[in-house]
PDB file of N, CA and C in Angstrom:
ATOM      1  N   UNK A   1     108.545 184.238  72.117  1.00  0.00           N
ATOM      2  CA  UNK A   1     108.914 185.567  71.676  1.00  0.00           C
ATOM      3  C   UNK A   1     108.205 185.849  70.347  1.00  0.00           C
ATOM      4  N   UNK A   2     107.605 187.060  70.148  1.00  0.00           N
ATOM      5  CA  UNK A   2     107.272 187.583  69.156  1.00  0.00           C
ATOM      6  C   UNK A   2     107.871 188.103  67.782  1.00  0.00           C
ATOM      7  N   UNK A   3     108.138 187.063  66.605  1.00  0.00           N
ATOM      8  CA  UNK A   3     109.238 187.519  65.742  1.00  0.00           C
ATOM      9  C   UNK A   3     109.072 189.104  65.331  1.00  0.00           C
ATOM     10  N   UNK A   4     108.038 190.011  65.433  1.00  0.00           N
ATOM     11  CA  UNK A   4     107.790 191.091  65.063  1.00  0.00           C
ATOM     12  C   UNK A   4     107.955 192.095  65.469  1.00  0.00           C
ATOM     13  N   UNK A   5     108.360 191.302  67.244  1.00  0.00           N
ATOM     14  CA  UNK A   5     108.422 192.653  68.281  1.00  0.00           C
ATOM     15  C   UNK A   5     109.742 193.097  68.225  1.00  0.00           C
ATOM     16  N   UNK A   6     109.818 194.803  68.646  1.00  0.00           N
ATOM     17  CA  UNK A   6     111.329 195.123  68.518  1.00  0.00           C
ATOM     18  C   UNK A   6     112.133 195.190  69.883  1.00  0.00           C
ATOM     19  N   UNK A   7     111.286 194.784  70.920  1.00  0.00           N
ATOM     20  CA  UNK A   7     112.550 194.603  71.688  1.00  0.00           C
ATOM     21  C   UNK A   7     111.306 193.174  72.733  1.00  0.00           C
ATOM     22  N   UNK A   8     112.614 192.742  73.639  1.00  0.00           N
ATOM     23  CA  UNK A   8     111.550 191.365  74.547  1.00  0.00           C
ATOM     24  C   UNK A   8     112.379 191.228  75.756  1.00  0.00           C
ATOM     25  N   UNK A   9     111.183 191.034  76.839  1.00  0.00           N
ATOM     26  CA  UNK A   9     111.596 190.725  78.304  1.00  0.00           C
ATOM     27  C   UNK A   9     111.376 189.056  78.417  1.00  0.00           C
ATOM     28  N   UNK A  10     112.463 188.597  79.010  1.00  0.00           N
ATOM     29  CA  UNK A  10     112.171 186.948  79.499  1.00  0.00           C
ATOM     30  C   UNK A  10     112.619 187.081  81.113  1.00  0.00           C
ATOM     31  N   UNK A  11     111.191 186.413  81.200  1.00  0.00           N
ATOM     32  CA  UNK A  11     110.567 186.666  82.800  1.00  0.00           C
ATOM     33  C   UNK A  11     110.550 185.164  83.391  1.00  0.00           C
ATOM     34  N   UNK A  12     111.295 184.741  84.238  1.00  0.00           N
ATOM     35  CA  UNK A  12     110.170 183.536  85.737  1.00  0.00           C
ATOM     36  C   UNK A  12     109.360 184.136  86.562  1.00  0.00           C
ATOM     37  N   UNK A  13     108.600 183.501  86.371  1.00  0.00           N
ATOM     38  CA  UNK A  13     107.144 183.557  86.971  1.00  0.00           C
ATOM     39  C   UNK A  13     107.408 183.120  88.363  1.00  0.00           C
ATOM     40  N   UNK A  14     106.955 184.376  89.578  1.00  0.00           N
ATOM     41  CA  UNK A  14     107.653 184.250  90.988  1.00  0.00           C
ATOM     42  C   UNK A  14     106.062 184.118  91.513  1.00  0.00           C
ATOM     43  N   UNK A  15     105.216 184.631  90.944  1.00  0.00           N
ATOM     44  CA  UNK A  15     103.594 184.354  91.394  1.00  0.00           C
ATOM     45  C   UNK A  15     102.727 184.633  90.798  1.00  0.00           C
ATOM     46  N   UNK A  16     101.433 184.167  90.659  1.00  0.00           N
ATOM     47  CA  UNK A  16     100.173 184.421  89.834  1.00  0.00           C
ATOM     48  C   UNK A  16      99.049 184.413  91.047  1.00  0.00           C
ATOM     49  N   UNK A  17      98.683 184.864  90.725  1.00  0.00           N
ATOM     50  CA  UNK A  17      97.083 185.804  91.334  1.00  0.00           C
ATOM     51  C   UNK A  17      96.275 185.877  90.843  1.00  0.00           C
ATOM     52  N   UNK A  18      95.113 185.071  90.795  1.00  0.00           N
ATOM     53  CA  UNK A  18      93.954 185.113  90.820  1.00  0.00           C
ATOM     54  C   UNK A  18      92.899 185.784  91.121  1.00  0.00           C
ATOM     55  N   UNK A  19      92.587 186.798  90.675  1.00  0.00           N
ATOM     56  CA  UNK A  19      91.587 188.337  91.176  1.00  0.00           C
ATOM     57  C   UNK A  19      90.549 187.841  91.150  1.00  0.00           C
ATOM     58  N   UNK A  20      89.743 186.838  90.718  1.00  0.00           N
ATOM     59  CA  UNK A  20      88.292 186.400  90.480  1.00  0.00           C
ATOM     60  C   UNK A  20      87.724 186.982  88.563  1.00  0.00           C
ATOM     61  N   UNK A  21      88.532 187.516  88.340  1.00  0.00           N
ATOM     62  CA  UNK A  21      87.706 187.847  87.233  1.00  0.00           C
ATOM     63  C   UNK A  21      88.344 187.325  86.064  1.00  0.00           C
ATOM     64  N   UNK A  22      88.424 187.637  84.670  1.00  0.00           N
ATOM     65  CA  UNK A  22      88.724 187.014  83.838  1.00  0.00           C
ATOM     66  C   UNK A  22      90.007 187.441  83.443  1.00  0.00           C
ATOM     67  N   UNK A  23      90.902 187.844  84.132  1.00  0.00           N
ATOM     68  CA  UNK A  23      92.362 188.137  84.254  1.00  0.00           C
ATOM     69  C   UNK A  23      92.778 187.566  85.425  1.00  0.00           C
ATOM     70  N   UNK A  24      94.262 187.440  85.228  1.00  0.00           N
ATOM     71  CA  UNK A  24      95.023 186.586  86.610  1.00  0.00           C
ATOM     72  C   UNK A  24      96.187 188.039  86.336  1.00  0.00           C
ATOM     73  N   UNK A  25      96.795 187.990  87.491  1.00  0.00           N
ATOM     74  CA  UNK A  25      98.324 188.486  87.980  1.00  0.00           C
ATOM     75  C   UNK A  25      99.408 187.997  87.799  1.00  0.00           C
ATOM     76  N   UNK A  26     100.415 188.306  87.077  1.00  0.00           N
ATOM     77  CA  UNK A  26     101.546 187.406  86.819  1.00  0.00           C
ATOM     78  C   UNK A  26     102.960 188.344  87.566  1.00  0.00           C
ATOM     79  N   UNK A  27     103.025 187.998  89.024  1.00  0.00           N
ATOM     80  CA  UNK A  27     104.668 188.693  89.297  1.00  0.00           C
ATOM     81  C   UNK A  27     105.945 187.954  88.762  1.00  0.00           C
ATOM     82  N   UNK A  28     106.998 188.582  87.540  1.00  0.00           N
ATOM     83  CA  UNK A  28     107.907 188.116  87.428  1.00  0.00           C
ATOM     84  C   UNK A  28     109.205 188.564  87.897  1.00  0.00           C
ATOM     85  N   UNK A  29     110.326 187.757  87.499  1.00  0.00           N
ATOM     86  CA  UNK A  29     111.898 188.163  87.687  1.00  0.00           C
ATOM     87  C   UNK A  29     111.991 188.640  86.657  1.00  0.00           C
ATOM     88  N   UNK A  30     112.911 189.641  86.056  1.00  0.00           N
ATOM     89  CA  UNK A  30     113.218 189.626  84.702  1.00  0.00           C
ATOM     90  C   UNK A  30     114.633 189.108  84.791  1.00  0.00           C
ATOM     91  N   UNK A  31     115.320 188.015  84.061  1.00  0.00           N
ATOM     92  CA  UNK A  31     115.905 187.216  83.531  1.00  0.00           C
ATOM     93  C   UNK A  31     116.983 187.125  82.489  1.00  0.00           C
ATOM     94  N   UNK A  32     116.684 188.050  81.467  1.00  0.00           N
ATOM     95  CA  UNK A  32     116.848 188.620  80.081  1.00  0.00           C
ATOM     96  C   UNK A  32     116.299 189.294  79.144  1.00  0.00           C
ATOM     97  N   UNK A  33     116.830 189.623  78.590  1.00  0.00           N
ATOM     98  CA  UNK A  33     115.680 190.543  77.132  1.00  0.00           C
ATOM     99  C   UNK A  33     117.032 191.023  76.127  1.00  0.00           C
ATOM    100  N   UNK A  34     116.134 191.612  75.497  1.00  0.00           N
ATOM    101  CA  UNK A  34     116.822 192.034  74.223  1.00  0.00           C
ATOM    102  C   UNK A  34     116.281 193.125  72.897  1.00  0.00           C
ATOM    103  N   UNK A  35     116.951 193.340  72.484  1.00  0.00           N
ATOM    104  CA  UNK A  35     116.518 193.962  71.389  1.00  0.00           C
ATOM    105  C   UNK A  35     116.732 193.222  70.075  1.00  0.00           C
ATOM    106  N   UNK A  36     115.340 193.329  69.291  1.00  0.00           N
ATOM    107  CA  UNK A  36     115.330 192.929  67.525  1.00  0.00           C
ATOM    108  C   UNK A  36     115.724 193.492  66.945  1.00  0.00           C
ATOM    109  N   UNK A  37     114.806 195.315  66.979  1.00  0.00           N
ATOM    110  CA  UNK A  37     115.231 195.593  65.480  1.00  0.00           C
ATOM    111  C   UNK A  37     115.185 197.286  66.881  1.00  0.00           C
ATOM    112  N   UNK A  38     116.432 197.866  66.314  1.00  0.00           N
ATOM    113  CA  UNK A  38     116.595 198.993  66.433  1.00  0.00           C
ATOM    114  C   UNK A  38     115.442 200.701  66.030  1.00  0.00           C
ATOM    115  N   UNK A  39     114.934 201.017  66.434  1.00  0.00           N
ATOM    116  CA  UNK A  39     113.560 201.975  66.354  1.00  0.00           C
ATOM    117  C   UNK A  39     114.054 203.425  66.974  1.00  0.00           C
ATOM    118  N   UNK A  40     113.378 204.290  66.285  1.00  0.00           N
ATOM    119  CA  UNK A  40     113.236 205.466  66.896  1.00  0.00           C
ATOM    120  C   UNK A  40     112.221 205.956  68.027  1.00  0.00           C
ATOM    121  N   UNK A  41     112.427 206.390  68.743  1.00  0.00           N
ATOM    122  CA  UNK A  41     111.509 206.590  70.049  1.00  0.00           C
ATOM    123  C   UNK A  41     109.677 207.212  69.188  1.00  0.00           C
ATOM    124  N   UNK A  42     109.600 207.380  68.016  1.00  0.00           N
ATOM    125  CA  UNK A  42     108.787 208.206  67.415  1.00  0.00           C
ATOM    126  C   UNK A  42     107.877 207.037  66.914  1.00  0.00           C
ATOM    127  N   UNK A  43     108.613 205.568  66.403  1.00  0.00           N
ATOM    128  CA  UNK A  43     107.778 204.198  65.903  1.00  0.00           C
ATOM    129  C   UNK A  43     107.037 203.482  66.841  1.00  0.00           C
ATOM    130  N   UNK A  44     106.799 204.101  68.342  1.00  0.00           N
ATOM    131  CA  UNK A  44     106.282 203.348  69.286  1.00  0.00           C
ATOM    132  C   UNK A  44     104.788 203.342  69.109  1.00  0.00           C
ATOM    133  N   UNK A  45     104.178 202.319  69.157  1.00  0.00           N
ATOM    134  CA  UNK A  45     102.605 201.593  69.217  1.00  0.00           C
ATOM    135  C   UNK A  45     102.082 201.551  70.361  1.00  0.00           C
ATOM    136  N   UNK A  46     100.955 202.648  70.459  1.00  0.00           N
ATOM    137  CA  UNK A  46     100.749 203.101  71.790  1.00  0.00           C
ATOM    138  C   UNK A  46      98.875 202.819  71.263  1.00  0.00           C
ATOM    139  N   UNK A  47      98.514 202.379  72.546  1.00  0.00           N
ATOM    140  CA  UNK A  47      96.954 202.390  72.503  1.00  0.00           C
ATOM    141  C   UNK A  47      95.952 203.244  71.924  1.00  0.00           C
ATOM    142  N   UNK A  48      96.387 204.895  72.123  1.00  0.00           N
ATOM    143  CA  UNK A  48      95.649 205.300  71.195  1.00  0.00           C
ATOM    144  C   UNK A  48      96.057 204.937  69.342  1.00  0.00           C
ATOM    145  N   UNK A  49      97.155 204.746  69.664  1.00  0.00           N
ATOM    146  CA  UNK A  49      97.268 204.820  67.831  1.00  0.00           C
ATOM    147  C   UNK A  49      96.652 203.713  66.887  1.00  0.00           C
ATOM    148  N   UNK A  50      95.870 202.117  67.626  1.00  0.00           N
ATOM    149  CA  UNK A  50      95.466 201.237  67.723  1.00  0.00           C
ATOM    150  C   UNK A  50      94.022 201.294  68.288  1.00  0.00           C
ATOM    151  N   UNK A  51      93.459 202.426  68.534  1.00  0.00           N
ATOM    152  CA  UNK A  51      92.190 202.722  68.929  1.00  0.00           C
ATOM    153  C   UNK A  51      91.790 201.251  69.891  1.00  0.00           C
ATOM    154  N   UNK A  52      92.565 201.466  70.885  1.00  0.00           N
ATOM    155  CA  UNK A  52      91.961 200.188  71.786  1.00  0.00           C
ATOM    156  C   UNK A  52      92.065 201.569  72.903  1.00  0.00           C
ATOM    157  N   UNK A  53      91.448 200.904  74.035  1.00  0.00           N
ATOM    158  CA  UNK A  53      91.203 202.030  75.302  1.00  0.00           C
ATOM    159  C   UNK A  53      90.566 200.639  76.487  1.00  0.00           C
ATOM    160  N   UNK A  54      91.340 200.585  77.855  1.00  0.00           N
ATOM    161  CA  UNK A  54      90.927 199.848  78.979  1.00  0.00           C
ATOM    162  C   UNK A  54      90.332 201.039  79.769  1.00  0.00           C
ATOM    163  N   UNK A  55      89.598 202.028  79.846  1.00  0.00           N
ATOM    164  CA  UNK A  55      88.713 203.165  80.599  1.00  0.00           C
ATOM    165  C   UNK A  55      87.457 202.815  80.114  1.00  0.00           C
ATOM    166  N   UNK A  56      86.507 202.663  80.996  1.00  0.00           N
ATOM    167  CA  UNK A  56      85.519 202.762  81.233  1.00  0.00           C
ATOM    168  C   UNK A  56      84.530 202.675  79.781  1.00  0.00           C
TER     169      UNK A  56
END
């Protein structure tokens, strides 16, 4: 678990998949989770705000 993150899923791992490329597939159960630290829907860290982008 990530001490920084504000909320967390704990997953078993029901299968992994192998696509050929430099990522695998992970199907889980979810198990448990929780919340850290309480947030407003407005503090969320979203890809653009981190200038990362998976398109082309």
């Amino acid at each position: 678990m990530l001490a920084a993150a504000a909320a967390y899923l704990e997953c078993k791992v029901m299968k992994m998949v192998d696509v050929g490329g430099d990522h695998d597939i992970l199907a889980g159960e979810v198990i448990g989770g929780g919340i850290n630290k309480e947030r407003d829907v407005t503090d969320t860290l979203t890809l653009p705000h981190i200038g990362w982008s998976y398109a082309g």
